[in-house]
C-alpha atoms as a PDB file:
ATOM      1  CA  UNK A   1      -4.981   1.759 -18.673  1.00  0.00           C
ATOM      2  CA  UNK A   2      -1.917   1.412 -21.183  1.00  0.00           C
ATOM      3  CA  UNK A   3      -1.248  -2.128 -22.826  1.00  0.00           C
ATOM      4  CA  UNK A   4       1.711  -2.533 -20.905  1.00  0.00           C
ATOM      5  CA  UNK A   5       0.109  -2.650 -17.384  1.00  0.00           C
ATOM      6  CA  UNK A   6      -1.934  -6.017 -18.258  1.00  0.00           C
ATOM      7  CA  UNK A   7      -1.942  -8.920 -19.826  1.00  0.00           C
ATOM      8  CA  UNK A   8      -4.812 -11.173 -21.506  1.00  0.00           C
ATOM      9  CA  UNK A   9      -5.601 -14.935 -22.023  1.00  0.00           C
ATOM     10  CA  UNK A  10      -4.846 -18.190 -20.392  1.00  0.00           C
ATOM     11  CA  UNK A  11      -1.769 -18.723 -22.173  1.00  0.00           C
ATOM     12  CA  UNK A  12      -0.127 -15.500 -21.870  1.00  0.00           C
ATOM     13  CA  UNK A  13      -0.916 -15.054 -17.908  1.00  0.00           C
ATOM     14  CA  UNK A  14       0.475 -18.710 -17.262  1.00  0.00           C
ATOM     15  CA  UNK A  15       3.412 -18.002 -18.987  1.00  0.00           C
ATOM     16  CA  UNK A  16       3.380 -14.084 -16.786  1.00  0.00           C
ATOM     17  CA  UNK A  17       3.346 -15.948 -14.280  1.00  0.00           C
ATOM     18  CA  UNK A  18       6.022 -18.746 -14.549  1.00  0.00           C
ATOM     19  CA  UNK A  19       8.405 -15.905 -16.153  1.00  0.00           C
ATOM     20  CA  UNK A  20       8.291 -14.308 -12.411  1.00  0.00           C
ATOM     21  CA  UNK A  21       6.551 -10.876 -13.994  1.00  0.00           C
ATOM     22  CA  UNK A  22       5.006  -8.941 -10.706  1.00  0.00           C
ATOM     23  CA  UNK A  23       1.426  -9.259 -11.143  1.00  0.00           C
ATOM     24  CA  UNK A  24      -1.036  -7.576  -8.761  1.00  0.00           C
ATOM     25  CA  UNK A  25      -4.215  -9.057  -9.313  1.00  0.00           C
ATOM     26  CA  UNK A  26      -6.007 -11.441 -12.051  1.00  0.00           C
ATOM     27  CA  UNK A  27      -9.289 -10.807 -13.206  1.00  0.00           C
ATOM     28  CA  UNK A  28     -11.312 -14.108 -13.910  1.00  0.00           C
ATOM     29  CA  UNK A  29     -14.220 -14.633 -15.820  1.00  0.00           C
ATOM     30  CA  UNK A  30     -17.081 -15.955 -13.646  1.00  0.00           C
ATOM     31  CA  UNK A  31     -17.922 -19.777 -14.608  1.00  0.00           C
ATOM     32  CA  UNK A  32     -14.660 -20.310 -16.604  1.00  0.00           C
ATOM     33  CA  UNK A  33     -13.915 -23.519 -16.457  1.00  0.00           C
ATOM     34  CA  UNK A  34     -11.705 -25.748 -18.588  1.00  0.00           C
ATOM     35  CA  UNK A  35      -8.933 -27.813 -18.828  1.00  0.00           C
ATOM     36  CA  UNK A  36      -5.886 -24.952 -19.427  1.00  0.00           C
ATOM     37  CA  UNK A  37      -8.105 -22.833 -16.875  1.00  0.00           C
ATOM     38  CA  UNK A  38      -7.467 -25.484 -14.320  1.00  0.00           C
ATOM     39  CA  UNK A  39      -3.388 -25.226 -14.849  1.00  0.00           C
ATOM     40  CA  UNK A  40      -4.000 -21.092 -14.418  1.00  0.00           C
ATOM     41  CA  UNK A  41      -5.508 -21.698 -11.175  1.00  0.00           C
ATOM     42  CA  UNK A  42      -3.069 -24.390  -9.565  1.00  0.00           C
ATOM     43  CA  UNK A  43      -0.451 -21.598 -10.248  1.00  0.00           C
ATOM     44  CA  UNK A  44      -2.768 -18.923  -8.877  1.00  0.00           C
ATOM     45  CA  UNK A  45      -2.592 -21.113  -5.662  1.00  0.00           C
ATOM     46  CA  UNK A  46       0.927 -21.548  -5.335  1.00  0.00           C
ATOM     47  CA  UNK A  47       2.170 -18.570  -5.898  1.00  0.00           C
ATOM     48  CA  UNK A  48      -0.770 -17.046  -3.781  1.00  0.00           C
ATOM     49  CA  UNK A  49      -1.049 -14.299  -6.398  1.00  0.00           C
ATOM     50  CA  UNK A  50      -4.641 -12.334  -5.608  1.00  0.00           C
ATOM     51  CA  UNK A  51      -7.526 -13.006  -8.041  1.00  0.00           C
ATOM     52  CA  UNK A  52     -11.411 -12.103  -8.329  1.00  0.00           C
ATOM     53  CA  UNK A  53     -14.083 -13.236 -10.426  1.00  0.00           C
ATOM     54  CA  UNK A  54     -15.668 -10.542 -12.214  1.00  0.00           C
ATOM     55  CA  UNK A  55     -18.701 -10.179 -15.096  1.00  0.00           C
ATOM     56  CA  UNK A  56     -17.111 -10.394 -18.317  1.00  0.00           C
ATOM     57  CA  UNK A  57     -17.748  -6.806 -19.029  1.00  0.00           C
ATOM     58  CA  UNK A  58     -15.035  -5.657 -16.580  1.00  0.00           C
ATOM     59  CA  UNK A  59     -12.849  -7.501 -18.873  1.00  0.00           C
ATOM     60  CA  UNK A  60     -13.682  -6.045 -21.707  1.00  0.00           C
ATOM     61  CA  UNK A  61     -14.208  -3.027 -20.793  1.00  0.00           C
ATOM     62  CA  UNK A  62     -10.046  -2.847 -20.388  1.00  0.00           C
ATOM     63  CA  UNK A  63      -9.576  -4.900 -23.595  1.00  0.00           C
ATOM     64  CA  UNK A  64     -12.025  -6.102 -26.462  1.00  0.00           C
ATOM     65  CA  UNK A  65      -9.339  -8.304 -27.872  1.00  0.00           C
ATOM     66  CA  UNK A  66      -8.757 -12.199 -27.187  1.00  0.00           C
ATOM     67  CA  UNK A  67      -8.516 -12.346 -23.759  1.00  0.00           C
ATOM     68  CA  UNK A  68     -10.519 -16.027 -22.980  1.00  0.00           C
ATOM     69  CA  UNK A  69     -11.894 -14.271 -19.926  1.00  0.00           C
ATOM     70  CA  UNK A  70      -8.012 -14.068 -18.064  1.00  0.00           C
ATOM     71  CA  UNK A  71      -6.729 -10.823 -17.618  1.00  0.00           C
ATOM     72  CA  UNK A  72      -3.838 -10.131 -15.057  1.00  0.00           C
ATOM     73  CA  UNK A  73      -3.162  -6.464 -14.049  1.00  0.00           C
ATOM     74  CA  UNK A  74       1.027  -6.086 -13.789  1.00  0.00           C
ATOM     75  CA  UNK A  75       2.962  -4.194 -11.597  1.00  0.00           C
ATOM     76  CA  UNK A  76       5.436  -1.818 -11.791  1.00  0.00           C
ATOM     77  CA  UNK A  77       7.431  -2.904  -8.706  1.00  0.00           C
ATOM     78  CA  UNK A  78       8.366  -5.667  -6.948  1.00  0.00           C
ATOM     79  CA  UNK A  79       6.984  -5.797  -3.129  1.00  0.00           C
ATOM     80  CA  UNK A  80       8.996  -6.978  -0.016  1.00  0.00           C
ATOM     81  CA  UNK A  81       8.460  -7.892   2.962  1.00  0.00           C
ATOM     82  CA  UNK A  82       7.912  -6.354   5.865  1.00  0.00           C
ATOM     83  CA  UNK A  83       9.048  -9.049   8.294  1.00  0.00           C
ATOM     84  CA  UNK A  84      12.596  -9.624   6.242  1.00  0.00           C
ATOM     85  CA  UNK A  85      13.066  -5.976   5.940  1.00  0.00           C
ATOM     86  CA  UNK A  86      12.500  -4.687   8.955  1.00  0.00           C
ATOM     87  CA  UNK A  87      15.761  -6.193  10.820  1.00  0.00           C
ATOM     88  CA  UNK A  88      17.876  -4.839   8.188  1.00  0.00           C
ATOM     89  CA  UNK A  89      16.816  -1.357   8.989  1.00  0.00           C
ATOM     90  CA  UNK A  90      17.840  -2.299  12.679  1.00  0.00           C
ATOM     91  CA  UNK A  91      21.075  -3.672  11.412  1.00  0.00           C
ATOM     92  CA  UNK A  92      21.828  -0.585   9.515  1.00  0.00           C
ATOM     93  CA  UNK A  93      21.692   1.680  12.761  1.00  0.00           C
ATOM     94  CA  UNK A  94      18.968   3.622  11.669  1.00  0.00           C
ATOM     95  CA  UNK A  95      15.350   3.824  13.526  1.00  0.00           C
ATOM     96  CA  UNK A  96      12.593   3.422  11.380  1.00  0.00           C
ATOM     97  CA  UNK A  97      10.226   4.928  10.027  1.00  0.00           C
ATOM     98  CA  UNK A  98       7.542   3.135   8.511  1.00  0.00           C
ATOM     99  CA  UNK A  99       4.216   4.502   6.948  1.00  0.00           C
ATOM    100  CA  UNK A 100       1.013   2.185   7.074  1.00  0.00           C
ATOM    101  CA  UNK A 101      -1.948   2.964   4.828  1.00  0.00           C
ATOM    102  CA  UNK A 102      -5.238   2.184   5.356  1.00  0.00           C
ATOM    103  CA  UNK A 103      -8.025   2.146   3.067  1.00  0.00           C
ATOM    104  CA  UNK A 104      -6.142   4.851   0.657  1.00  0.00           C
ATOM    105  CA  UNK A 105      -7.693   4.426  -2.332  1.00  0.00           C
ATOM    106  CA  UNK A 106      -6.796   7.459  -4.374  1.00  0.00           C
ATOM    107  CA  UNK A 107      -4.193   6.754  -7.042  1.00  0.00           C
ATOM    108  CA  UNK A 108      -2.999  10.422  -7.104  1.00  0.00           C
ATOM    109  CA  UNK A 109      -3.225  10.558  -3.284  1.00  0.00           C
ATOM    110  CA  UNK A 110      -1.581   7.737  -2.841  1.00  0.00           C
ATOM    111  CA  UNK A 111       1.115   8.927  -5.325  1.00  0.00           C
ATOM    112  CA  UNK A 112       1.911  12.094  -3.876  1.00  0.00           C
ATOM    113  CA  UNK A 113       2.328   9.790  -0.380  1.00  0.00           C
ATOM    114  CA  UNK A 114       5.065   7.904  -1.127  1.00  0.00           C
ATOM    115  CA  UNK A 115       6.706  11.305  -3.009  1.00  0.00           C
ATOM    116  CA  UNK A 116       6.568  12.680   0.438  1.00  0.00           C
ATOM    117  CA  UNK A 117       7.911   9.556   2.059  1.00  0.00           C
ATOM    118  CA  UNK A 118      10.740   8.804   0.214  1.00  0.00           C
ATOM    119  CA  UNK A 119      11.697  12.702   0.649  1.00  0.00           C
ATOM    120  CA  UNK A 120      11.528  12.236   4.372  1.00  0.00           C
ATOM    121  CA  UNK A 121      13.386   9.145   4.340  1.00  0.00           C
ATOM    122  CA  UNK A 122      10.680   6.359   5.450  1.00  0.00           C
ATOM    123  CA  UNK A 123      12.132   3.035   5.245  1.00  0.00           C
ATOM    124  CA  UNK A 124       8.906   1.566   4.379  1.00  0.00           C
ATOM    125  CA  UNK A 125       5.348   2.097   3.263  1.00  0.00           C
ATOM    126  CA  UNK A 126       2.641  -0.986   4.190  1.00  0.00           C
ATOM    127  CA  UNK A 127      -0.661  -1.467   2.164  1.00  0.00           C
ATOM    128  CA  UNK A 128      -3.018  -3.973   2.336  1.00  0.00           C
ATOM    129  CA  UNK A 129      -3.820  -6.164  -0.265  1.00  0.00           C
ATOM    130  CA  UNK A 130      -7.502  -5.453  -0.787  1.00  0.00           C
ATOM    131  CA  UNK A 131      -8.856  -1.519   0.028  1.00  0.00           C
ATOM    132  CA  UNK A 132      -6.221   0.291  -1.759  1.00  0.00           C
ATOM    133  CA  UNK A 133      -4.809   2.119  -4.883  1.00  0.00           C
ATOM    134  CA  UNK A 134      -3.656  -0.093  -7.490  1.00  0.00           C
ATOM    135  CA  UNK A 135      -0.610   1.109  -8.264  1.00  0.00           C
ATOM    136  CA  UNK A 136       0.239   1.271 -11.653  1.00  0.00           C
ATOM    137  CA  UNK A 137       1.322   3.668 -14.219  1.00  0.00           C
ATOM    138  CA  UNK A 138      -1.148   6.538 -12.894  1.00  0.00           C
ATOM    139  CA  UNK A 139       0.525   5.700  -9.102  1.00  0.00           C
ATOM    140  CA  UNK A 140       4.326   5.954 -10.773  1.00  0.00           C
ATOM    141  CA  UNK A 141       3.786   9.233 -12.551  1.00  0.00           C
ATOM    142  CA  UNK A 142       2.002  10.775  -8.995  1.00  0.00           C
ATOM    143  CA  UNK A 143       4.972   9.668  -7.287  1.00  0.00           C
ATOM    144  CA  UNK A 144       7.485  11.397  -9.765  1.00  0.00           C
ATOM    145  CA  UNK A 145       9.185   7.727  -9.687  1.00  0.00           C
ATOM    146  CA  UNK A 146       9.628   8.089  -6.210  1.00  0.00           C
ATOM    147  CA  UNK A 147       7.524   4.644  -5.794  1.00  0.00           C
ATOM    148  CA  UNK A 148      10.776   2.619  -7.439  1.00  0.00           C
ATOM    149  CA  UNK A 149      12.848   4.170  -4.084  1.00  0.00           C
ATOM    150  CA  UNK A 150      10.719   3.296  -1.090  1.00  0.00           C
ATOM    151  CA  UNK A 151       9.788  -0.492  -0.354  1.00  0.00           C
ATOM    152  CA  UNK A 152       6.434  -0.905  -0.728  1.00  0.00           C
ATOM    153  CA  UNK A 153       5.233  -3.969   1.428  1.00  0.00           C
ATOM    154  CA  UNK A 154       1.725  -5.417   0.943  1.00  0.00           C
ATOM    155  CA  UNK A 155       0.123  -7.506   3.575  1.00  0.00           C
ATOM    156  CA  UNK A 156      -3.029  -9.746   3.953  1.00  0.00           C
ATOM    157  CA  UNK A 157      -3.510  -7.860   7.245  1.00  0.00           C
ATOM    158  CA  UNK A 158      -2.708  -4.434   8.812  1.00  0.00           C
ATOM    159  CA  UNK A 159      -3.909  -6.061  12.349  1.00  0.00           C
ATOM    160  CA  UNK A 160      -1.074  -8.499  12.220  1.00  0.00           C
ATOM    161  CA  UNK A 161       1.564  -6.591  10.526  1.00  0.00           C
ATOM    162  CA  UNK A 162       0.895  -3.917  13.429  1.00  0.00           C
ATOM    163  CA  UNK A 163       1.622  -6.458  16.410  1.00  0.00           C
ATOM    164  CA  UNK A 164       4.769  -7.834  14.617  1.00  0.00           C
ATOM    165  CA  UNK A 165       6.480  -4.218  14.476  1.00  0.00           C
ATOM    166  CA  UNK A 166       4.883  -3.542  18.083  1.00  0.00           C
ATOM    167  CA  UNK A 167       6.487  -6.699  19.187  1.00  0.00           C
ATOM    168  CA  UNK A 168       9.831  -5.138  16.892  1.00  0.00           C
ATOM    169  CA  UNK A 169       9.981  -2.102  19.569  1.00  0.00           C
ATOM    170  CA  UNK A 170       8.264   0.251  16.688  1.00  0.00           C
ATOM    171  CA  UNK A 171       5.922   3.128  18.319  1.00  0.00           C
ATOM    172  CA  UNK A 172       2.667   3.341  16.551  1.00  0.00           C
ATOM    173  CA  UNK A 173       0.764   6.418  16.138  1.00  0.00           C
ATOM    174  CA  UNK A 174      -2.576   7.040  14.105  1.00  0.00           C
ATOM    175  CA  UNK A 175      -3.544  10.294  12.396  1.00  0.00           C
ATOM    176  CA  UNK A 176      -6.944  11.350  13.357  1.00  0.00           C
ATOM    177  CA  UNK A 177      -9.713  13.894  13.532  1.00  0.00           C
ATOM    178  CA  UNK A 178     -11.171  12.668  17.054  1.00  0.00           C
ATOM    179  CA  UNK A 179      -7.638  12.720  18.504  1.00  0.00           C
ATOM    180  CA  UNK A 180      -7.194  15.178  21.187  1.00  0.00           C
ATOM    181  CA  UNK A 181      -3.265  15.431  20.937  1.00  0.00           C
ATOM    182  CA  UNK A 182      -1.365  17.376  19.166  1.00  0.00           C
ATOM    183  CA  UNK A 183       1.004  15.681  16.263  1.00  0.00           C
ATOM    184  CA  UNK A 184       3.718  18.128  17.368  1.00  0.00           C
ATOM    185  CA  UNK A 185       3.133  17.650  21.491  1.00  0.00           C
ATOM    186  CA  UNK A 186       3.943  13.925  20.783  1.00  0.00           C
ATOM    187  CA  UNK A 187       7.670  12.523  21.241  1.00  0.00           C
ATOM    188  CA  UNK A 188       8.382  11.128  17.482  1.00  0.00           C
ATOM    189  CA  UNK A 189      12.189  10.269  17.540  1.00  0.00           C
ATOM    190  CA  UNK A 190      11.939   6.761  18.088  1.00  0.00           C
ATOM    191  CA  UNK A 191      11.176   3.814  16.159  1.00  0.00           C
ATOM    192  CA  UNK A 192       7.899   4.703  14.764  1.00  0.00           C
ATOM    193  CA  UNK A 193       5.016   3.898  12.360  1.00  0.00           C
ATOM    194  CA  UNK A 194       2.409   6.200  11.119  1.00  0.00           C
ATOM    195  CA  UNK A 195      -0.789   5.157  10.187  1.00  0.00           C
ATOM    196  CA  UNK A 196      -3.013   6.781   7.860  1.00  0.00           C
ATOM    197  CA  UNK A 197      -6.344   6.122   6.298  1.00  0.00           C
ATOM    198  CA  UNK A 198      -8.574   7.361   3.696  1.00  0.00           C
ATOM    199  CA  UNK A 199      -9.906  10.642   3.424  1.00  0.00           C
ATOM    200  CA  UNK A 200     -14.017   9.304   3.107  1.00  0.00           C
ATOM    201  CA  UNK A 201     -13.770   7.001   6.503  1.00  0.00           C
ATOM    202  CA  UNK A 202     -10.490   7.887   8.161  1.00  0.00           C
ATOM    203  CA  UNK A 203      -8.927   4.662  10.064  1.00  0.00           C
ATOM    204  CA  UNK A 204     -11.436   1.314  10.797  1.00  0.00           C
ATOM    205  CA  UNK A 205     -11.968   1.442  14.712  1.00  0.00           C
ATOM    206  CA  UNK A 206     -10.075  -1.834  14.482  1.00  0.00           C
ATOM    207  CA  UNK A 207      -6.657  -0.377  13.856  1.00  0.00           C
ATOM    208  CA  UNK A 208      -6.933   2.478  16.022  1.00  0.00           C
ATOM    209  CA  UNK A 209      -7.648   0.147  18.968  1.00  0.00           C
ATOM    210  CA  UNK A 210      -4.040  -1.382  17.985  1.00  0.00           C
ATOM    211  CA  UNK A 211      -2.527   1.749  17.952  1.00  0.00           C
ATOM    212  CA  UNK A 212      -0.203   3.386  20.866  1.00  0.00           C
ATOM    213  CA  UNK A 213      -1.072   6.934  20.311  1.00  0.00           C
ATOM    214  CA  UNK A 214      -3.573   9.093  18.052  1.00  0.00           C
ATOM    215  CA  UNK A 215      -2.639  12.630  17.086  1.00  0.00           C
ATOM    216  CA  UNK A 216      -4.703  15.398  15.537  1.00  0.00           C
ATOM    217  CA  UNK A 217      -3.554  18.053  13.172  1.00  0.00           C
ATOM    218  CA  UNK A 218      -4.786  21.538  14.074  1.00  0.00           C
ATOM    219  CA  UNK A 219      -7.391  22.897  11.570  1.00  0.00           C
ATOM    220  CA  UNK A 220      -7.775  26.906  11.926  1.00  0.00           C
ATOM    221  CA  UNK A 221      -9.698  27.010   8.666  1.00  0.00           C
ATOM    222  CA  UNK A 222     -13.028  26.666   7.531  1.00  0.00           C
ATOM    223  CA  UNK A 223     -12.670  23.436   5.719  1.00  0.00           C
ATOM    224  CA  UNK A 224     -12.971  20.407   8.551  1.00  0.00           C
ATOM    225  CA  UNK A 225     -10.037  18.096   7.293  1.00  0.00           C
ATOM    226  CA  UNK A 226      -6.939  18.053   5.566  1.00  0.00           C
ATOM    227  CA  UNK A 227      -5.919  16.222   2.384  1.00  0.00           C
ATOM    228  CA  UNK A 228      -4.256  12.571   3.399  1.00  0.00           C
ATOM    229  CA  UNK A 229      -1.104  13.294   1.432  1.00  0.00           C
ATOM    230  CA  UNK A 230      -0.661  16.418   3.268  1.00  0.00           C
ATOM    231  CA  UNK A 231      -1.186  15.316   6.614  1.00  0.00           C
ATOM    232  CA  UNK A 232       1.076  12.507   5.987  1.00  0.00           C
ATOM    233  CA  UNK A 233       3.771  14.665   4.793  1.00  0.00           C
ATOM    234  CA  UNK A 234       2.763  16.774   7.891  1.00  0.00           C
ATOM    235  CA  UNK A 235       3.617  14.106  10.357  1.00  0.00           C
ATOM    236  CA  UNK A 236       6.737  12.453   8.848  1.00  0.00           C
ATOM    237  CA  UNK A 237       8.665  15.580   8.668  1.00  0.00           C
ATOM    238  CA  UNK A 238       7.299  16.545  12.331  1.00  0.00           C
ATOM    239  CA  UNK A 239       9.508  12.602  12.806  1.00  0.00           C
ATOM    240  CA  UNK A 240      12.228  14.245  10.921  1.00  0.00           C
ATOM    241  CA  UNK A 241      12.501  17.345  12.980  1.00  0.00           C
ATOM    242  CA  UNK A 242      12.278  15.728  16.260  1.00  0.00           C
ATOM    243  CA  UNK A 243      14.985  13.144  14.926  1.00  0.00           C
ATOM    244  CA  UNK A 244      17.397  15.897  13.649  1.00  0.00           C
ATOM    245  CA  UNK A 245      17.277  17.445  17.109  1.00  0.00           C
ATOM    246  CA  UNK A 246      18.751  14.422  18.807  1.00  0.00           C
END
């Protein structure tokens, strides 16, 4: 990790913080517990910035220096919001096309997503904010900078965020192996979300239950599965065909 994606001790992360710097997660010593400590967590709290408690050797296993047992990991891009951004894309005549990840935790695969997606022209990509690929320097250089182009939007639940845009009028399809459709034999020109999940366990039952339609991706080989980023890409330009036709 390079110097410039964190930043260490109570003082400096405080100050991170009230500067507005986007910070995806601070790392806490377990048991710290003091009086400046207590000011770092009242600002944890209010900004509702996400935080874990971790043995000190996670710590310093990314620096050896001072760090007082704070260390917050910085992003490279500022996150909307799904809920303000969405009408906007309404507004703007367009359908959308939104891409929801779930539990892809590859950096490179995750990378080479959003590349793909802001080629295709989604309007949005939604991650959750635990179970997925920090995305950092490693998840900029996959992208080919593509990840400074397309919203990212990170959510404390897929669940909900899928019932607002289902309530919004947005179609939403999974990409899975037990499917029995066809991603191609499915109408794709509307409003639409594609979900995707992680290449070890696929999509949790609980967001394929929420989901309008699941679609399957012929395999003719020998190998049973595709790589995520490639079925993604797969699917969102199927979208873009269908939508060019209309």
């Amino acid at each position: 990790m390079n110097k410039d994606e964190f930043v260490f001790g109570t003082r400096a992360v405080i100050e991170a913080i009230k500067t507005n710097r986007h910070i995806d997660k601070i790392f806490l010593k377990k048991g710290l517990n003091n009086e400046l400590s207590q000011e770092l967590f009242q600002l944890i709290r209010e900004e509702q910035i996400q935080f874990q408690f971790v043995p000190l050797e996670k710590i310093n296993r990314i620096t050896r220096k001072n760090h007082q047992g704070v260390l917050a990991l910085l992003s490279p891009i500022e996150y909307h919001n799904i809920e303000t951004l969405l009408p906007g894309i309404y507004e703007s005549g367009k359908d959308p096309l939104i891409l929801i990840l779930d539990q892809v935790t590859d950096v490179r695969n995750f990378g080479a997503i959003v590349r793909s997606a802001e080629c295709a022209g989604v309007n949005a990509i939604v991650i959750p904010e635990k179970g997925t690929a920090r995305i950092g320097g490693d998840a900029v250089k996959t992208s080919a900078g593509a990840i400074h182009h397309v919203p990212i939007c990170k959510v404390q639940g897929l669940a909900k965020t899928i019932k607002f845009l289902k309530d919004s009028g947005i179609k939403i399809i999974a990409a899975t192996e037990k499917a029995n459709t066809i991603y191609s034999d499915s109408k794709l020109h509307m409003p639409l979300a594609i979900v995707m999940g992680s290449e070890d366990t696929g999509i949790s039952n609980s967001i394929l239950q929420l989901t309008d339609e699941q679609l399957t991706i012929p395999i003719l080989g020998k190998i049973e599965s595709l790589n995520v980023s490639v079925a993604a890409a797969i699917i969102m330009y199927e979208a873009v065909r269908q939508r060019s036709q209309l």
